[in-house]
N, C-alpha and C. Protein backbone atom coordinates (compact mmCIF):
# COMPACT_ATOMS: atom_id res chain seq x y z
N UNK A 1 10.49 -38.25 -7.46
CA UNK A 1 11.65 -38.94 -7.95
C UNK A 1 11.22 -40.28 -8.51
N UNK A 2 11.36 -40.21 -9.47
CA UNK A 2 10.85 -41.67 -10.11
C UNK A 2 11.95 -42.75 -10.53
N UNK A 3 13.44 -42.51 -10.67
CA UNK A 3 14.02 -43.38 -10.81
C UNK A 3 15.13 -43.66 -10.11
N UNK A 4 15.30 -44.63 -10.29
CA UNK A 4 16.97 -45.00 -8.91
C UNK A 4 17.86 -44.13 -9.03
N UNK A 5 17.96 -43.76 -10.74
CA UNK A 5 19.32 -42.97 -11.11
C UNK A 5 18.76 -41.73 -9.93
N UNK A 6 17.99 -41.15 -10.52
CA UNK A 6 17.38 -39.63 -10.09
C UNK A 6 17.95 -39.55 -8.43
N UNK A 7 17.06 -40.64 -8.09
CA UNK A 7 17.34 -40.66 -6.55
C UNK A 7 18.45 -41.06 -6.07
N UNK A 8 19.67 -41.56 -6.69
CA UNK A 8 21.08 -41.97 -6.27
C UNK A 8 21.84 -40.81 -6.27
N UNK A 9 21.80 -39.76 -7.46
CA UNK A 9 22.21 -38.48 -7.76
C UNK A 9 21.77 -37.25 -6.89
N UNK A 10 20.87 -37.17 -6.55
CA UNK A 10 20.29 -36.37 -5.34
C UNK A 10 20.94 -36.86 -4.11
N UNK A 11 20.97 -38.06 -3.99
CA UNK A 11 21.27 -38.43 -2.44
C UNK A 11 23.26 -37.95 -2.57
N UNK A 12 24.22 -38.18 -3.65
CA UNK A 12 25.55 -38.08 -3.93
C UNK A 12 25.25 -36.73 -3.68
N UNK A 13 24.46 -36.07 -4.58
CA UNK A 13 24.62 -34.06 -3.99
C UNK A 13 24.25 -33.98 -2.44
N UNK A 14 23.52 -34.61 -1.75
CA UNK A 14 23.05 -34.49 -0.68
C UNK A 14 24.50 -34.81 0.39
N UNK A 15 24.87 -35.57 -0.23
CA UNK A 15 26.47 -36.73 0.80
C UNK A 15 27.22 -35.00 0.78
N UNK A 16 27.57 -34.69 -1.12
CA UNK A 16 28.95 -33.54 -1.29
C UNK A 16 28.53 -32.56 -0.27
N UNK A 17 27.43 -32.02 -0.72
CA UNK A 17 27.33 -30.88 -0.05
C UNK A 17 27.16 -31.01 1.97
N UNK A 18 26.90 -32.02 2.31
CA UNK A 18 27.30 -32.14 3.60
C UNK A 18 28.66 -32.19 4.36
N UNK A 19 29.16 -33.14 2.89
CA UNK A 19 30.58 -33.35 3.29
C UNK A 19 31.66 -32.21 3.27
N UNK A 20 31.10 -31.05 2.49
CA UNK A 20 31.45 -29.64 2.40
C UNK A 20 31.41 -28.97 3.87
N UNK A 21 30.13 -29.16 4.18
CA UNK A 21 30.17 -28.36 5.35
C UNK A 21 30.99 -28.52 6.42
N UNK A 22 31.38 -30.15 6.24
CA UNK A 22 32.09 -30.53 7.92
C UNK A 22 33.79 -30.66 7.24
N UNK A 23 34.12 -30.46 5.92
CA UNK A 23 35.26 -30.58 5.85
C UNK A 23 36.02 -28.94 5.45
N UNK A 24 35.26 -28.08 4.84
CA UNK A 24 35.98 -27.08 4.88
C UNK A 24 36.18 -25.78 6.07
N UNK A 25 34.90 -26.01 6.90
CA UNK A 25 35.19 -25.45 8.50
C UNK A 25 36.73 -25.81 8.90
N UNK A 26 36.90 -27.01 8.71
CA UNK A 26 37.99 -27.76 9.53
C UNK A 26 39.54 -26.93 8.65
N UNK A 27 39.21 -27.17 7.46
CA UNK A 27 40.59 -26.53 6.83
C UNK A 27 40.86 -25.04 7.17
N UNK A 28 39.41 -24.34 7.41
CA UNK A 28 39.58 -22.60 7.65
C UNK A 28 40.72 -22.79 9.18
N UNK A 29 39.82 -23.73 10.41
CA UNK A 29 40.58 -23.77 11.16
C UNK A 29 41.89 -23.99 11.40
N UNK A 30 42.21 -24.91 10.55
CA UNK A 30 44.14 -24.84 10.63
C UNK A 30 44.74 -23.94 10.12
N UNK A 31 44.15 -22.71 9.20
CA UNK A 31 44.60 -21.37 8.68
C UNK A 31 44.39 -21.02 9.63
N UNK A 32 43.38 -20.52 10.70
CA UNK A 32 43.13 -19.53 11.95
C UNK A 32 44.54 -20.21 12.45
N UNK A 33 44.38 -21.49 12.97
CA UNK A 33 45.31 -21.77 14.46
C UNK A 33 46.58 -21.74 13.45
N UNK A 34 47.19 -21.86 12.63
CA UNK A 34 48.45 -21.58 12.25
C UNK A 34 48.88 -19.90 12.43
N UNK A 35 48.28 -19.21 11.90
CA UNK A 35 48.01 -17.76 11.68
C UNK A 35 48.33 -17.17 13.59
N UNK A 36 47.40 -18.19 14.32
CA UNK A 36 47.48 -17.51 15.58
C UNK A 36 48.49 -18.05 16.44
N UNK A 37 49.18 -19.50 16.12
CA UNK A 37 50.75 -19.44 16.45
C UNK A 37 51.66 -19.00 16.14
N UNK A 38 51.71 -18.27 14.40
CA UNK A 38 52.49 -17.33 14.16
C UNK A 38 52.79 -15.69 14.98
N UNK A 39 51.59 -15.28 15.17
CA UNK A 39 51.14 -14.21 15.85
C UNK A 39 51.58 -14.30 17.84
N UNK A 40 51.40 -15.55 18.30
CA UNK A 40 52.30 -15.82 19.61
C UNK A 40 53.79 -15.96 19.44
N UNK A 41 54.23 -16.00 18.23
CA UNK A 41 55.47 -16.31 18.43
C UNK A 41 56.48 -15.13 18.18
N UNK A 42 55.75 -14.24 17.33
CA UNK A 42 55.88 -12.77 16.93
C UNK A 42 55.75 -12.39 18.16
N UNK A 43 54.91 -12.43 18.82
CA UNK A 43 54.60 -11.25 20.20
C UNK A 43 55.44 -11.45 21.33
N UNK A 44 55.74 -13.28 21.29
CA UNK A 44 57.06 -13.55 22.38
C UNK A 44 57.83 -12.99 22.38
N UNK A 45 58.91 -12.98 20.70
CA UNK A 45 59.79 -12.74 20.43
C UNK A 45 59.91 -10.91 20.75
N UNK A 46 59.13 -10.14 20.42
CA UNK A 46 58.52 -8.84 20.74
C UNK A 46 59.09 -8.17 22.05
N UNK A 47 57.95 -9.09 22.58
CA UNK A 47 58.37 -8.84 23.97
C UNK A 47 59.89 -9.63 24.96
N UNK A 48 60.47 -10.41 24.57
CA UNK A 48 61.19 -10.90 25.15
C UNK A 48 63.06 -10.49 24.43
N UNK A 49 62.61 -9.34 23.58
CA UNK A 49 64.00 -8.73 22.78
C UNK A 49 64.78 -8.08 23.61
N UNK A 50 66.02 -8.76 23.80
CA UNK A 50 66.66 -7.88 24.83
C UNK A 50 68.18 -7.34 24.04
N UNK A 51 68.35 -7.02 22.94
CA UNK A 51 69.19 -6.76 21.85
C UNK A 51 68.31 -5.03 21.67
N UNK A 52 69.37 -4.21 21.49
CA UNK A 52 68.08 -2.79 20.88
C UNK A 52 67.96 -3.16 19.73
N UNK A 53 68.17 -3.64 18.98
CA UNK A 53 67.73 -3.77 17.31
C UNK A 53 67.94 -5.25 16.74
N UNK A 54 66.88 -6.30 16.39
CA UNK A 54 66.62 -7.44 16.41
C UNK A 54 66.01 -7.71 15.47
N UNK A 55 66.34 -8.70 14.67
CA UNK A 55 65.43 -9.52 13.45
C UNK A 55 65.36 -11.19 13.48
N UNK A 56 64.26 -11.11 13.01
CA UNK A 56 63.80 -13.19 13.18
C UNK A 56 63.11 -13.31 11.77
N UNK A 57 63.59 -14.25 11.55
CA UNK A 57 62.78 -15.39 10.46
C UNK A 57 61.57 -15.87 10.84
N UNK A 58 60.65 -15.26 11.11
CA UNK A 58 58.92 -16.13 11.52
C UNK A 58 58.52 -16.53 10.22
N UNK A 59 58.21 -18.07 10.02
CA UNK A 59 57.10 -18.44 8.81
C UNK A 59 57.26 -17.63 7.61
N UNK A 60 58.32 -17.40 7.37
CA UNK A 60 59.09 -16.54 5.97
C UNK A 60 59.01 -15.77 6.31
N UNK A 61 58.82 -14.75 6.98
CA UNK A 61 58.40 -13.36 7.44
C UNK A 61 59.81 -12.60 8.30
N UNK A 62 60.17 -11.61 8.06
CA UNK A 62 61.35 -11.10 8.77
C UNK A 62 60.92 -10.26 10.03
N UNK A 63 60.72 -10.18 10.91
CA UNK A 63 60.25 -9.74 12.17
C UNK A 63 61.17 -9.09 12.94
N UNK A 64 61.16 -7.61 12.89
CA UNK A 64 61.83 -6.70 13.61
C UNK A 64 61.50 -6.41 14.86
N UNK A 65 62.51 -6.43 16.23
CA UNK A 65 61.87 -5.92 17.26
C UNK A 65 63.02 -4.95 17.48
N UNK A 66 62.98 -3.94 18.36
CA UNK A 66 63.55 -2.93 18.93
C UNK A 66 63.55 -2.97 20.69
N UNK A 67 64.57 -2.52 21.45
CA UNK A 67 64.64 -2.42 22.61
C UNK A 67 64.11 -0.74 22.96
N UNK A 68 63.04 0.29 22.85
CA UNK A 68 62.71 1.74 23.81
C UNK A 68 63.70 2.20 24.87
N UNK A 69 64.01 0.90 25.79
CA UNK A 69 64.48 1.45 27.27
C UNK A 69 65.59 1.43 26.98
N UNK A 70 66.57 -0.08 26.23
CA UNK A 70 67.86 0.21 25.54
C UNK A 70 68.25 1.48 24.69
N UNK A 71 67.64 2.01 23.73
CA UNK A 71 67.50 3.14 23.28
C UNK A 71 67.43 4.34 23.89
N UNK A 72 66.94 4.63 24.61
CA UNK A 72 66.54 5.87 25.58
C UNK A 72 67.81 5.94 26.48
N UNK A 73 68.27 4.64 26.94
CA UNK A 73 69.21 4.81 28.06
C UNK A 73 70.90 5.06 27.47
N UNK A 74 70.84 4.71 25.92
CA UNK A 74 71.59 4.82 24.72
C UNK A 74 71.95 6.59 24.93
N UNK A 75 70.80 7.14 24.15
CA UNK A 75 70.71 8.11 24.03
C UNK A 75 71.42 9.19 25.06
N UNK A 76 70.52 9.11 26.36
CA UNK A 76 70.92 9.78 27.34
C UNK A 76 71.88 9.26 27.56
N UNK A 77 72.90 8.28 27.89
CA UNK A 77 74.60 8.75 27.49
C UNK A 77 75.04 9.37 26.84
N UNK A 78 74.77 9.13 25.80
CA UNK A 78 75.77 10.16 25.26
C UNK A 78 75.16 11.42 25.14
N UNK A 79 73.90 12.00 25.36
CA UNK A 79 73.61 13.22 25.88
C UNK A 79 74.82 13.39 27.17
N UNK A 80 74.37 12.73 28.04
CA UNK A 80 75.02 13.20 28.88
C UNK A 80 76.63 13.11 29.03
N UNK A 81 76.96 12.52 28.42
CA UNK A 81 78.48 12.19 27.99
C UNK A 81 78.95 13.76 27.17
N UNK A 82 78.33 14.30 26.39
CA UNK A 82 78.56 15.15 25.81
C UNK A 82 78.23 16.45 26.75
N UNK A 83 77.07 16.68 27.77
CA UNK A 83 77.26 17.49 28.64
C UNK A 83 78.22 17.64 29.60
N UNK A 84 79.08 16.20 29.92
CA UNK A 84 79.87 16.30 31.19
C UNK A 84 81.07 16.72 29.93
N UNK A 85 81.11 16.58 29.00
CA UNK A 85 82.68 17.24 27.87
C UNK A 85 82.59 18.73 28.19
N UNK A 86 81.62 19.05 27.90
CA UNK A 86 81.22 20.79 28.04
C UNK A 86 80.92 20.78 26.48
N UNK A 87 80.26 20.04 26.17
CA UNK A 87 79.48 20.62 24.58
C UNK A 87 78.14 21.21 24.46
């Protein structure tokens, strides 16, 4: 390296490209941890649906949950509602 310029310009690529490394890790991470509070809040909501048929607004996203045991216990009434008629 023979001149100041040379060596001022090397050392500025030397700064960017470091400053790359420690600043865009950091941005991936607030995509992960956003992404993975979306995903807890989905799975709460999931699991904690006590409606048989349910929708939410997550992070623009429309998020359907369903009640199985509400459903099933649905069902078999009126199965059985219709067996005690004589159908």
């Amino acid at each position: 390296m023979g001149s100041t310029l040379e060596a001022a310009i090397c050392f500025s690529l030397v700064i960017i490209i470091l400053g790359i490394f420690i600043v865009y890790p950091s941005r991936l991470w607030e995509g992960c941890q956003q992404q993975g509070i979306t995903a807890v809040e989905e799975f709460s909501f999931r699991l904690r649906s006590d409606e048989l048929t349910e929708s939410k607004n997550i992070e623009g996203h429309i998020v359907y949950a369903s009640s199985p045991e509400k459903l099933n216990t649905m069902l078999n009434g009126i199965i059985d509602s219709v067996k005690i008629a004589g159908g």
